[in-house]
N, C-alpha and C. Protein backbone atom coordinates (compact mmCIF):
# COMPACT_ATOMS: atom_id res chain seq x y z
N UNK A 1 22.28 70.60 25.10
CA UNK A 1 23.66 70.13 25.13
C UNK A 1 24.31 70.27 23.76
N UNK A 2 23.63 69.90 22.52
CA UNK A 2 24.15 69.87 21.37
C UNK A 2 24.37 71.99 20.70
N UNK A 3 23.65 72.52 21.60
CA UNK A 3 23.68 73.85 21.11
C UNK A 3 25.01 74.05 21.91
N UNK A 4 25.47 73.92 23.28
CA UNK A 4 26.49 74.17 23.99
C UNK A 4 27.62 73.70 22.79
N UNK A 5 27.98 72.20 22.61
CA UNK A 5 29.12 71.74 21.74
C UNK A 5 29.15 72.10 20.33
N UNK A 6 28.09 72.44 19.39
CA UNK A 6 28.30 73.76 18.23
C UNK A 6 28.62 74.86 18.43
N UNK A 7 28.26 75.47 19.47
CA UNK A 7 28.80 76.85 19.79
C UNK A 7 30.16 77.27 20.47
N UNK A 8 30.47 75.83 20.95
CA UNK A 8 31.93 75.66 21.57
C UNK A 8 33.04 75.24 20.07
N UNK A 9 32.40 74.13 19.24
CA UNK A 9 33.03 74.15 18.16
C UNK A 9 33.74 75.21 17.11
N UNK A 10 32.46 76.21 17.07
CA UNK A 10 32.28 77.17 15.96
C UNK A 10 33.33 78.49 16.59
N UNK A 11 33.21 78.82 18.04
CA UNK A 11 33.98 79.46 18.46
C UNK A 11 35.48 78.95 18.02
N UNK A 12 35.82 77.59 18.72
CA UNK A 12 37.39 77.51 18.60
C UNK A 12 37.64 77.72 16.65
N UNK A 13 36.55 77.39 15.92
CA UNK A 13 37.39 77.36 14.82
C UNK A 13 37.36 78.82 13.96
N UNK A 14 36.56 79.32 15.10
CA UNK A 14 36.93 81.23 14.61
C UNK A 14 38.21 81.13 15.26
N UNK A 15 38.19 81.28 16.65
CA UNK A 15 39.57 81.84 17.23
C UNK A 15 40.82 80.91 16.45
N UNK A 16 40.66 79.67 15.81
CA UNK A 16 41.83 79.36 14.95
C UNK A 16 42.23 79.87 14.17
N UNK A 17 40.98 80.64 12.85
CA UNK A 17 41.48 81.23 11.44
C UNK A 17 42.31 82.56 12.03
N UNK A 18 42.16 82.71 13.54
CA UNK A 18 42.34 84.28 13.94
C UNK A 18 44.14 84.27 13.86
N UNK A 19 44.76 85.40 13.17
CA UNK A 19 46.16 85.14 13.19
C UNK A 19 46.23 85.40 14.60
N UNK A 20 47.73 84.92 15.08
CA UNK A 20 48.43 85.58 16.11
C UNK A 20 48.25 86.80 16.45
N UNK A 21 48.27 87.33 17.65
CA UNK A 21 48.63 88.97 17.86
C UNK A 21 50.29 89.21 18.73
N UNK A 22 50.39 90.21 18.19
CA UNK A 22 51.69 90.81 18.77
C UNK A 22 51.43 91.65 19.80
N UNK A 23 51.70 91.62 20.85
CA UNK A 23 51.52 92.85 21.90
C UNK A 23 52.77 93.47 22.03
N UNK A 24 54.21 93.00 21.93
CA UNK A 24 55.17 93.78 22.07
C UNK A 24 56.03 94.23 21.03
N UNK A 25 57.30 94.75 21.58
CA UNK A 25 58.14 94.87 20.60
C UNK A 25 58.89 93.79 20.02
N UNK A 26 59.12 92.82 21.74
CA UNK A 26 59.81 91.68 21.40
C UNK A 26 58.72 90.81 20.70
N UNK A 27 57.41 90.75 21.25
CA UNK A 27 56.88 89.48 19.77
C UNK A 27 56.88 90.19 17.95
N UNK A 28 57.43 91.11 18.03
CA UNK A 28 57.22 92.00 16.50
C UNK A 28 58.75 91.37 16.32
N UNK A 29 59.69 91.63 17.03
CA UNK A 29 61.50 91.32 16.52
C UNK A 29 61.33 89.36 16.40
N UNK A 30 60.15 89.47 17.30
CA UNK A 30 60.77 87.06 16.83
C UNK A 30 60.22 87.18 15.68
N UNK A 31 59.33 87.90 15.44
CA UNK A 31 58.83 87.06 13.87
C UNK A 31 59.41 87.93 12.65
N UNK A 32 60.36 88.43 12.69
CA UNK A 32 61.92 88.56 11.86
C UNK A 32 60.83 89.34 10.78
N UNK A 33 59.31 90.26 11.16
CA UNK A 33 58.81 90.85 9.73
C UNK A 33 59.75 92.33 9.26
N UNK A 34 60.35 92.05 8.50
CA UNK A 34 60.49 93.56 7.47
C UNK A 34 61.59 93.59 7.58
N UNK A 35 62.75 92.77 8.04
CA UNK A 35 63.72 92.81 8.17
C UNK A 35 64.53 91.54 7.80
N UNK A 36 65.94 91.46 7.45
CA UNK A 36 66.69 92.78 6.95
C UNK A 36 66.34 93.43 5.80
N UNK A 37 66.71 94.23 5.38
CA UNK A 37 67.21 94.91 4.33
C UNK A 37 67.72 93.41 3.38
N UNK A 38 66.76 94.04 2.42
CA UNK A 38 65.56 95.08 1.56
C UNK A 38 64.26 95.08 1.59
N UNK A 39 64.22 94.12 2.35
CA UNK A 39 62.84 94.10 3.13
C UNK A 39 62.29 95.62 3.88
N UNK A 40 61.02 95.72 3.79
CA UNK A 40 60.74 97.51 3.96
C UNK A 40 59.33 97.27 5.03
N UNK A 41 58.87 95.93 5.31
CA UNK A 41 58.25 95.84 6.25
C UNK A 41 57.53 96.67 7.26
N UNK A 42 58.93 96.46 8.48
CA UNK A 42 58.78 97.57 9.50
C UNK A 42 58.81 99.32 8.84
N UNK A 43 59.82 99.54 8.12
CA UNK A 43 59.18 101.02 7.54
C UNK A 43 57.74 101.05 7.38
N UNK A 44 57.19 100.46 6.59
CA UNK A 44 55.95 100.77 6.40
C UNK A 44 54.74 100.50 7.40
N UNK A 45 54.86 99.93 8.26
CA UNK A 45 54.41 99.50 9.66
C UNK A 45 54.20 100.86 10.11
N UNK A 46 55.77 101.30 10.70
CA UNK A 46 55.81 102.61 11.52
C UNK A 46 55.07 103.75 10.96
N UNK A 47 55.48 103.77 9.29
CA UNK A 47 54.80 104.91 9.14
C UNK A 47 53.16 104.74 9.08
N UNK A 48 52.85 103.93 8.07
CA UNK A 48 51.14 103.20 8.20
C UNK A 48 50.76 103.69 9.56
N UNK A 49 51.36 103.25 10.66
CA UNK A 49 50.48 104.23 12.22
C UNK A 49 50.83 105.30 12.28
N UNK A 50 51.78 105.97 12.15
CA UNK A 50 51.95 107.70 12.28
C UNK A 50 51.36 108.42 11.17
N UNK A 51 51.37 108.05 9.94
CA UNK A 51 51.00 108.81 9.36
C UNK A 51 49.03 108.72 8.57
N UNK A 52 49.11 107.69 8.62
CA UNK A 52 47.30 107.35 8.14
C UNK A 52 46.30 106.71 9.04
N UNK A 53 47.08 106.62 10.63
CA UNK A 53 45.92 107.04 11.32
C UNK A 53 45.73 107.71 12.56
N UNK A 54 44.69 107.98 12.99
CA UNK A 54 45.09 109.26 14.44
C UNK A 54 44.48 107.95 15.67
N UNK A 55 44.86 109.03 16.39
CA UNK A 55 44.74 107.73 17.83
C UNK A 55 43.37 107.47 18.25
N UNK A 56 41.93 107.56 17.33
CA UNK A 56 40.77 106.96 17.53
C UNK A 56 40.90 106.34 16.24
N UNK A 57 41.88 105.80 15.63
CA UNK A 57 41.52 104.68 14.27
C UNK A 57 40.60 105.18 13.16
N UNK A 58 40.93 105.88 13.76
CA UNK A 58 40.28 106.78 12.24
C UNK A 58 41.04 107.02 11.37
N UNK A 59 41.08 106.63 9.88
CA UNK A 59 41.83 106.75 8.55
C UNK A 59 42.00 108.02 8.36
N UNK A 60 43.32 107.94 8.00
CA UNK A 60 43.60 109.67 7.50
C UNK A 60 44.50 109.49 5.70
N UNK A 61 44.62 108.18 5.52
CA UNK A 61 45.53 107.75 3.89
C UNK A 61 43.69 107.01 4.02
N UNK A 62 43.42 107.02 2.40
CA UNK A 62 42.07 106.36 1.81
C UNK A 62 42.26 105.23 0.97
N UNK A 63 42.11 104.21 1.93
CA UNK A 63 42.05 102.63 1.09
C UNK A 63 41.39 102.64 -0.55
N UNK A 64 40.06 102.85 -0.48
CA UNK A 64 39.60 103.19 -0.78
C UNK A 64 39.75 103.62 -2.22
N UNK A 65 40.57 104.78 -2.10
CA UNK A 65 41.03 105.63 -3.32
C UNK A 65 42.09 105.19 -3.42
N UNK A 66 42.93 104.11 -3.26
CA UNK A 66 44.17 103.71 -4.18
C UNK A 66 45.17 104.69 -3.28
N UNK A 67 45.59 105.43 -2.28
CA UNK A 67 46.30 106.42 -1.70
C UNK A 67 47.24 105.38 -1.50
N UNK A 68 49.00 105.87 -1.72
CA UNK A 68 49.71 105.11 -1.55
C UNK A 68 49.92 103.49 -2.00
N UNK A 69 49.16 103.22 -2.94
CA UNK A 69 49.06 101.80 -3.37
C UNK A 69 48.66 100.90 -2.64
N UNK A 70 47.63 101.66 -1.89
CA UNK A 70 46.20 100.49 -1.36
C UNK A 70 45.52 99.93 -2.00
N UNK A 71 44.87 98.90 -2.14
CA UNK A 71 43.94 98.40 -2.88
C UNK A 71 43.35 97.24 -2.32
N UNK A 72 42.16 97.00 -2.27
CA UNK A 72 41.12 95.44 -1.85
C UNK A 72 42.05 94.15 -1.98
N UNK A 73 41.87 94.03 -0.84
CA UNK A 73 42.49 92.85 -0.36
C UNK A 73 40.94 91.55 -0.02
N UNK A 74 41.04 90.53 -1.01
CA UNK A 74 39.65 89.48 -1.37
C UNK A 74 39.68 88.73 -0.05
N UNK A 75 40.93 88.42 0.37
CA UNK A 75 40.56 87.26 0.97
C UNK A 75 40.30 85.48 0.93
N UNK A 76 40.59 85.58 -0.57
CA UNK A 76 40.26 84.26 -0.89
C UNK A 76 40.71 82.72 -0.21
N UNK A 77 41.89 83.12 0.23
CA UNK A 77 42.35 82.19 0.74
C UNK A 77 42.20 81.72 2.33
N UNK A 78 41.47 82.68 2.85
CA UNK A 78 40.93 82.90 4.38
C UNK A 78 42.20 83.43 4.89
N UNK A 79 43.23 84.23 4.94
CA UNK A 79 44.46 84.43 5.02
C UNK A 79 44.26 85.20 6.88
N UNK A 80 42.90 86.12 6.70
CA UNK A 80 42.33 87.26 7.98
C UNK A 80 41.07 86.20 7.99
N UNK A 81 40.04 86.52 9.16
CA UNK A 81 39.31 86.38 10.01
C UNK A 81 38.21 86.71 8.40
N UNK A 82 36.90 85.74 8.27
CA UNK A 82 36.04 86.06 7.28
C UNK A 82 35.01 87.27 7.78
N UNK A 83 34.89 88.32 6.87
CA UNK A 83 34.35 89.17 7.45
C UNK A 83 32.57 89.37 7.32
N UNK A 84 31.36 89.60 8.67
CA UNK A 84 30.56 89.11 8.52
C UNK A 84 29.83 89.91 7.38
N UNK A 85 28.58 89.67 6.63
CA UNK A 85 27.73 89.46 5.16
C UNK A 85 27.17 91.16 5.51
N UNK A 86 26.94 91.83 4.84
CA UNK A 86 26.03 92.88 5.07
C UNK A 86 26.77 94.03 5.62
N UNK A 87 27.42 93.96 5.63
CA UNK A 87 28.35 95.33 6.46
C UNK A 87 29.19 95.84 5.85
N UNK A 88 29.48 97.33 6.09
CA UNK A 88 30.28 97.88 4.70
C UNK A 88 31.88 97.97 5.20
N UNK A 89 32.03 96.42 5.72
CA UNK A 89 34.41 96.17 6.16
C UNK A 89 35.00 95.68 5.01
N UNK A 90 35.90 95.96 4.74
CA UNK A 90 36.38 95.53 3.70
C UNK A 90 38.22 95.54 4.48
N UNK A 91 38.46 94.21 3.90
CA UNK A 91 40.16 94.55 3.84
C UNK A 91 40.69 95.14 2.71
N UNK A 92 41.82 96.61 2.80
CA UNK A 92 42.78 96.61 2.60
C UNK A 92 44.39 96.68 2.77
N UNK A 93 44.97 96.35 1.54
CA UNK A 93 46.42 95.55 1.81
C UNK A 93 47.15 97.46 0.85
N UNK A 94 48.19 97.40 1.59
CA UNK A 94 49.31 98.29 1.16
C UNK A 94 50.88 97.57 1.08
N UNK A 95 51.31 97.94 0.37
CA UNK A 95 53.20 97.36 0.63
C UNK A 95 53.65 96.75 -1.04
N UNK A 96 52.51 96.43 -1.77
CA UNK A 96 53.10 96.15 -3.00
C UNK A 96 53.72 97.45 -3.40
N UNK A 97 55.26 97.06 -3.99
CA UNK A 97 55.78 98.21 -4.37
C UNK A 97 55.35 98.80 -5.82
N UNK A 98 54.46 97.59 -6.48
CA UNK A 98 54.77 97.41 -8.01
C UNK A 98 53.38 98.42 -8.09
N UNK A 99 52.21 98.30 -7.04
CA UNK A 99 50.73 98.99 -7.34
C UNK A 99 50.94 100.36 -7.54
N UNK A 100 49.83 100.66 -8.65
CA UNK A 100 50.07 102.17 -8.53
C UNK A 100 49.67 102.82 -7.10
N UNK A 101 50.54 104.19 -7.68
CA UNK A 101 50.49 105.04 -6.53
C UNK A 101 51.59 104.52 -5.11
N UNK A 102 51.96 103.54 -5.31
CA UNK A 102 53.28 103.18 -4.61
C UNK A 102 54.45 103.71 -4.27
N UNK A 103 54.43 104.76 -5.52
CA UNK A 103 56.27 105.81 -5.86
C UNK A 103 55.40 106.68 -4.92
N UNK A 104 53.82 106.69 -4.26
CA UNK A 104 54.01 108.28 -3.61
C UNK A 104 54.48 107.35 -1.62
N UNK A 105 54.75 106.36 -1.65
CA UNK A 105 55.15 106.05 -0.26
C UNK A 105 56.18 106.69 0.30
N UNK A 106 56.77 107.29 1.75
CA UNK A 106 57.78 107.84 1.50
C UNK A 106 58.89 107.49 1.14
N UNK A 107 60.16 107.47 0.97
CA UNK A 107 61.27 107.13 0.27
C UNK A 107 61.63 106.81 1.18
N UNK A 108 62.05 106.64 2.72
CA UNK A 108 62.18 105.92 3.62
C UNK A 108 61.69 104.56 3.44
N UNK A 109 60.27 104.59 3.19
CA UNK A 109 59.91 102.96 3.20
C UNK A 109 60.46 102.50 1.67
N UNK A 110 60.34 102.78 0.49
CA UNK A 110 61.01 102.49 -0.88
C UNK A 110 62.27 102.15 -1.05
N UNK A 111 63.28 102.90 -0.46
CA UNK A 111 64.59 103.02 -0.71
C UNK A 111 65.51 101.84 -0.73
N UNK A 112 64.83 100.55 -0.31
CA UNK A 112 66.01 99.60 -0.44
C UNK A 112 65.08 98.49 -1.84
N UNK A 113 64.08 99.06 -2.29
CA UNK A 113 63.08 98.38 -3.39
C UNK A 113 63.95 98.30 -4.66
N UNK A 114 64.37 96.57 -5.06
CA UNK A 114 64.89 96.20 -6.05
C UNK A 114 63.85 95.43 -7.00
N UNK A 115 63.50 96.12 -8.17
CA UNK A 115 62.06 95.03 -8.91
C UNK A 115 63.09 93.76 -9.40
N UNK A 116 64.03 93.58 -9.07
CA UNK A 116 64.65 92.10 -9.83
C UNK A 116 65.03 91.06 -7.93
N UNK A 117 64.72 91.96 -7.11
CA UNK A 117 64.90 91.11 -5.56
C UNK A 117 63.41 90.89 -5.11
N UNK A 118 63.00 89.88 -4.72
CA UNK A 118 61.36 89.73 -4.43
C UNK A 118 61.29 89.77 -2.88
N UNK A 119 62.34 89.71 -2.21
CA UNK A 119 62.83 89.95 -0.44
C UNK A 119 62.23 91.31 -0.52
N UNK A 120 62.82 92.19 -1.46
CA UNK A 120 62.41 93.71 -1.53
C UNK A 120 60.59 94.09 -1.74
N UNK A 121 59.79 93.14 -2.21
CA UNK A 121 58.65 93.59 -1.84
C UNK A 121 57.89 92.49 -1.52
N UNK A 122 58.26 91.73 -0.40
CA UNK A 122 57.60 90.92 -0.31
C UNK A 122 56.47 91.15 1.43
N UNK A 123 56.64 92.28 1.85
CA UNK A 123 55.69 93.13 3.36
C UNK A 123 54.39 93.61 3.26
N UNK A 124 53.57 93.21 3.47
CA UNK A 124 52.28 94.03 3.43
C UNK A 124 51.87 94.15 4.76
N UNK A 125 51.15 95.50 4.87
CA UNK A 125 50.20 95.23 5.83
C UNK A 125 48.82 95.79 5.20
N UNK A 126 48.26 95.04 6.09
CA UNK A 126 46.90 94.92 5.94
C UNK A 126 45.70 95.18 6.71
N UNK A 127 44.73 95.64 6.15
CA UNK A 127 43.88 96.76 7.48
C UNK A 127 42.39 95.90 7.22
N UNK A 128 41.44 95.97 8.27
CA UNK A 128 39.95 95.59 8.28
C UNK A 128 39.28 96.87 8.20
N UNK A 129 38.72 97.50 7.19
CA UNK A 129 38.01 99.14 6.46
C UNK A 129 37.00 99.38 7.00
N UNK A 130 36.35 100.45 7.55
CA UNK A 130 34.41 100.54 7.81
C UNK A 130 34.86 101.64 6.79
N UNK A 131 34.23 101.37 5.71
CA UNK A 131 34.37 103.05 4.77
C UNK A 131 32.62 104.08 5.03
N UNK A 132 31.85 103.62 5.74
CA UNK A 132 31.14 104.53 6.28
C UNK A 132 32.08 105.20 6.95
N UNK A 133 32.46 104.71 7.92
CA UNK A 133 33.16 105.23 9.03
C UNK A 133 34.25 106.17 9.17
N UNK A 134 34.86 105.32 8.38
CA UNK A 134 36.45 105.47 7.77
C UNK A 134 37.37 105.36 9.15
N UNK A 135 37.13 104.16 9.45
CA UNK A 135 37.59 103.45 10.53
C UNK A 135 38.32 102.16 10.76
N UNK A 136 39.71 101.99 11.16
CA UNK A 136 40.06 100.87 10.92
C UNK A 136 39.48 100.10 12.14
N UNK A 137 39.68 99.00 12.29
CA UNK A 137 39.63 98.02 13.31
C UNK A 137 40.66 97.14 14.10
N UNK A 138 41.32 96.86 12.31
CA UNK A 138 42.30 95.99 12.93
C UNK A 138 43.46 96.16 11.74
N UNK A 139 44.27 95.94 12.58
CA UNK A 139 46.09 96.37 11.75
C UNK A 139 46.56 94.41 11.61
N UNK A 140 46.56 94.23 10.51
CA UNK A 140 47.64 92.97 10.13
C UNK A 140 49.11 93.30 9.34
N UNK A 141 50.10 92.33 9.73
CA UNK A 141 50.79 92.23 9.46
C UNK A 141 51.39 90.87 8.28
N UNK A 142 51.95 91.04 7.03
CA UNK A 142 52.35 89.61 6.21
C UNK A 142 52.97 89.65 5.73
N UNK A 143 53.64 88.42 5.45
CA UNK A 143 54.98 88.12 4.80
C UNK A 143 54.30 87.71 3.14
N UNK A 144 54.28 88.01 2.45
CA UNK A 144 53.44 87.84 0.90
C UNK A 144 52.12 87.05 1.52
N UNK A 145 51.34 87.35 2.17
CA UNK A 145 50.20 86.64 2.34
C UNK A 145 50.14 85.39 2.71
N UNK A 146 51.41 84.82 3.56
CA UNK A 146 51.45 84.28 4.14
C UNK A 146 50.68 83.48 5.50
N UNK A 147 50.56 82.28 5.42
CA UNK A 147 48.82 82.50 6.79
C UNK A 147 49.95 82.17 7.88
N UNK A 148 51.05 81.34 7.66
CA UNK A 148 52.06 80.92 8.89
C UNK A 148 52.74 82.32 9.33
N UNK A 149 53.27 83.37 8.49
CA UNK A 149 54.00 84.67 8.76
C UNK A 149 52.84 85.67 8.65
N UNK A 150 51.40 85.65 8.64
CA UNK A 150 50.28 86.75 9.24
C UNK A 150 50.17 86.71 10.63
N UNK A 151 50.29 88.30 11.16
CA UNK A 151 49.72 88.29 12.48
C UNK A 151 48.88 89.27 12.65
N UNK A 152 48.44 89.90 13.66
CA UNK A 152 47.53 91.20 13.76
C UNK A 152 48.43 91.91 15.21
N UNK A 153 48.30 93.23 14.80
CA UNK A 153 48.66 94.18 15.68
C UNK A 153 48.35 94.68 16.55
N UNK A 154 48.72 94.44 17.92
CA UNK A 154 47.92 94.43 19.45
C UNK A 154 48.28 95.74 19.46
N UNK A 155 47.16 96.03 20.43
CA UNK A 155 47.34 97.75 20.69
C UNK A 155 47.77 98.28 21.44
N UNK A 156 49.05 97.41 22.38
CA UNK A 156 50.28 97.78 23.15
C UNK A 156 51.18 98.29 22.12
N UNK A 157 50.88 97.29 20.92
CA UNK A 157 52.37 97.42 20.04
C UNK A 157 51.92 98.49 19.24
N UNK A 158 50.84 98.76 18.92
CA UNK A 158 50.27 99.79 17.87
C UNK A 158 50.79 101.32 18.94
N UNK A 159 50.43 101.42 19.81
CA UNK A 159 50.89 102.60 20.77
C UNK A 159 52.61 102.70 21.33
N UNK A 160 53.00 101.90 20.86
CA UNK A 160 54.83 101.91 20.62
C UNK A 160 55.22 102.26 19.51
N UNK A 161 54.52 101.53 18.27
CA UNK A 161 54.93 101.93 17.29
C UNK A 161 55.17 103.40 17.11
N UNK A 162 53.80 104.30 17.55
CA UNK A 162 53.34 105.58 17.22
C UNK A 162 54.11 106.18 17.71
N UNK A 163 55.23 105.68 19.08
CA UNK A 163 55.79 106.53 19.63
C UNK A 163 57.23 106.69 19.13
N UNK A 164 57.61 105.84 18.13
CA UNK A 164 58.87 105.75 18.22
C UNK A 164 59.93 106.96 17.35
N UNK A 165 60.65 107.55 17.55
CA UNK A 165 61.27 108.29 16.38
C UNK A 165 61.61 107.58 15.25
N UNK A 166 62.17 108.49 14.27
CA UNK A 166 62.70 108.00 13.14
C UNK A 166 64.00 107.42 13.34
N UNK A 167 64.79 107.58 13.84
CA UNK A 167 66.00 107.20 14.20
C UNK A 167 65.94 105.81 15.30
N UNK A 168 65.33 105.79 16.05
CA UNK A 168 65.03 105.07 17.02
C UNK A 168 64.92 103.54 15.78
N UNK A 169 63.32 103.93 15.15
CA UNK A 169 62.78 102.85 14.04
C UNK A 169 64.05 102.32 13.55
N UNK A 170 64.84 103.21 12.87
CA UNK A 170 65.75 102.49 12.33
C UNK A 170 66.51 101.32 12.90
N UNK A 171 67.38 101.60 13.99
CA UNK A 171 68.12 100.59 14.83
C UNK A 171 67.07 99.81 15.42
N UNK A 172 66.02 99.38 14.89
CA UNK A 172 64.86 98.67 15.57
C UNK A 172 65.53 97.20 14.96
């Protein structure tokens, strides 16, 4: 009995640290991420799936190597899901405008970036790494590392995203 109510415990307080998921478009527009302007959010969303990864989650931009101003994301604050001991996942975070290698994002996602407005870089998203693999897992979304404005990206919404034009994104 006592193994049943630890294992019932330990579950709910994983599925708590677990952010939200988005499955649609409409749960991506309530939680107001990347928008308005100068906020660059959703740019970097859309492109982050079209352009660095293919449709088996496989990385095609390298966390890893700093590509686009990626870099290790610690975790310290439990912000994502703790990742288990021994395994080669690692989070990384993209969207600081200030990291190097940032000026190579496209100018679509940059273009409304003011270093004296902090609205202007305040979007990350954030990925769960297998760098054996070079495999993502899981797509997050944050408002400066926010645990109330983190969510993770359902893979209804991840397969909309991919579809959308450039023009379309925009009036999103």
């Amino acid at each position: 009995m006592s193994t049943i109510l630890f294992s019932s415990l330990l579950l709910s307080v994983v599925l708590a640290s677990a952010p939200p998921t988005l499955d649609t478009d409409e749960d991506l527009q309530k939680t107001g991420f990347g928008r308005p302007p100068p906020r660059h959010g959703l740019r970097l969303l859309k492109w982050y799936v079209k352009a660095c990864l293919d449709n088996n989650m496989e990385a095609l931009c390298d966390p890893v190597a700093g590509e686009y101003g990626f870099h290790p994301f610690g975790n310290e604050e439990d912000l994502l899901p703790r990742l288990p001991d021994g395994q080669p996942l690692g989070y990384f975070t993209i969207g600081n405008l200030h990291s190097p290698h940032a000026q190579d994002l496209p100018y679509d996602v940059r273009k409304d970036y003011d270093p004296n407005d902090p609205l202007s870089n305040e979007d990350r998203v954030l990925v769960k790494y297998n760098e054996n693999t070079q495999h993502v897992s899981d797509i997050f979304i944050s408002e400066h590392y926010n645990k109330t404005r983190t969510y993770i990206i359902g893979p209804k919404l991840l397969a909309f995203l991919r579809q959308l034009t450039h023009h379309f994104y925009i009036e999103m």
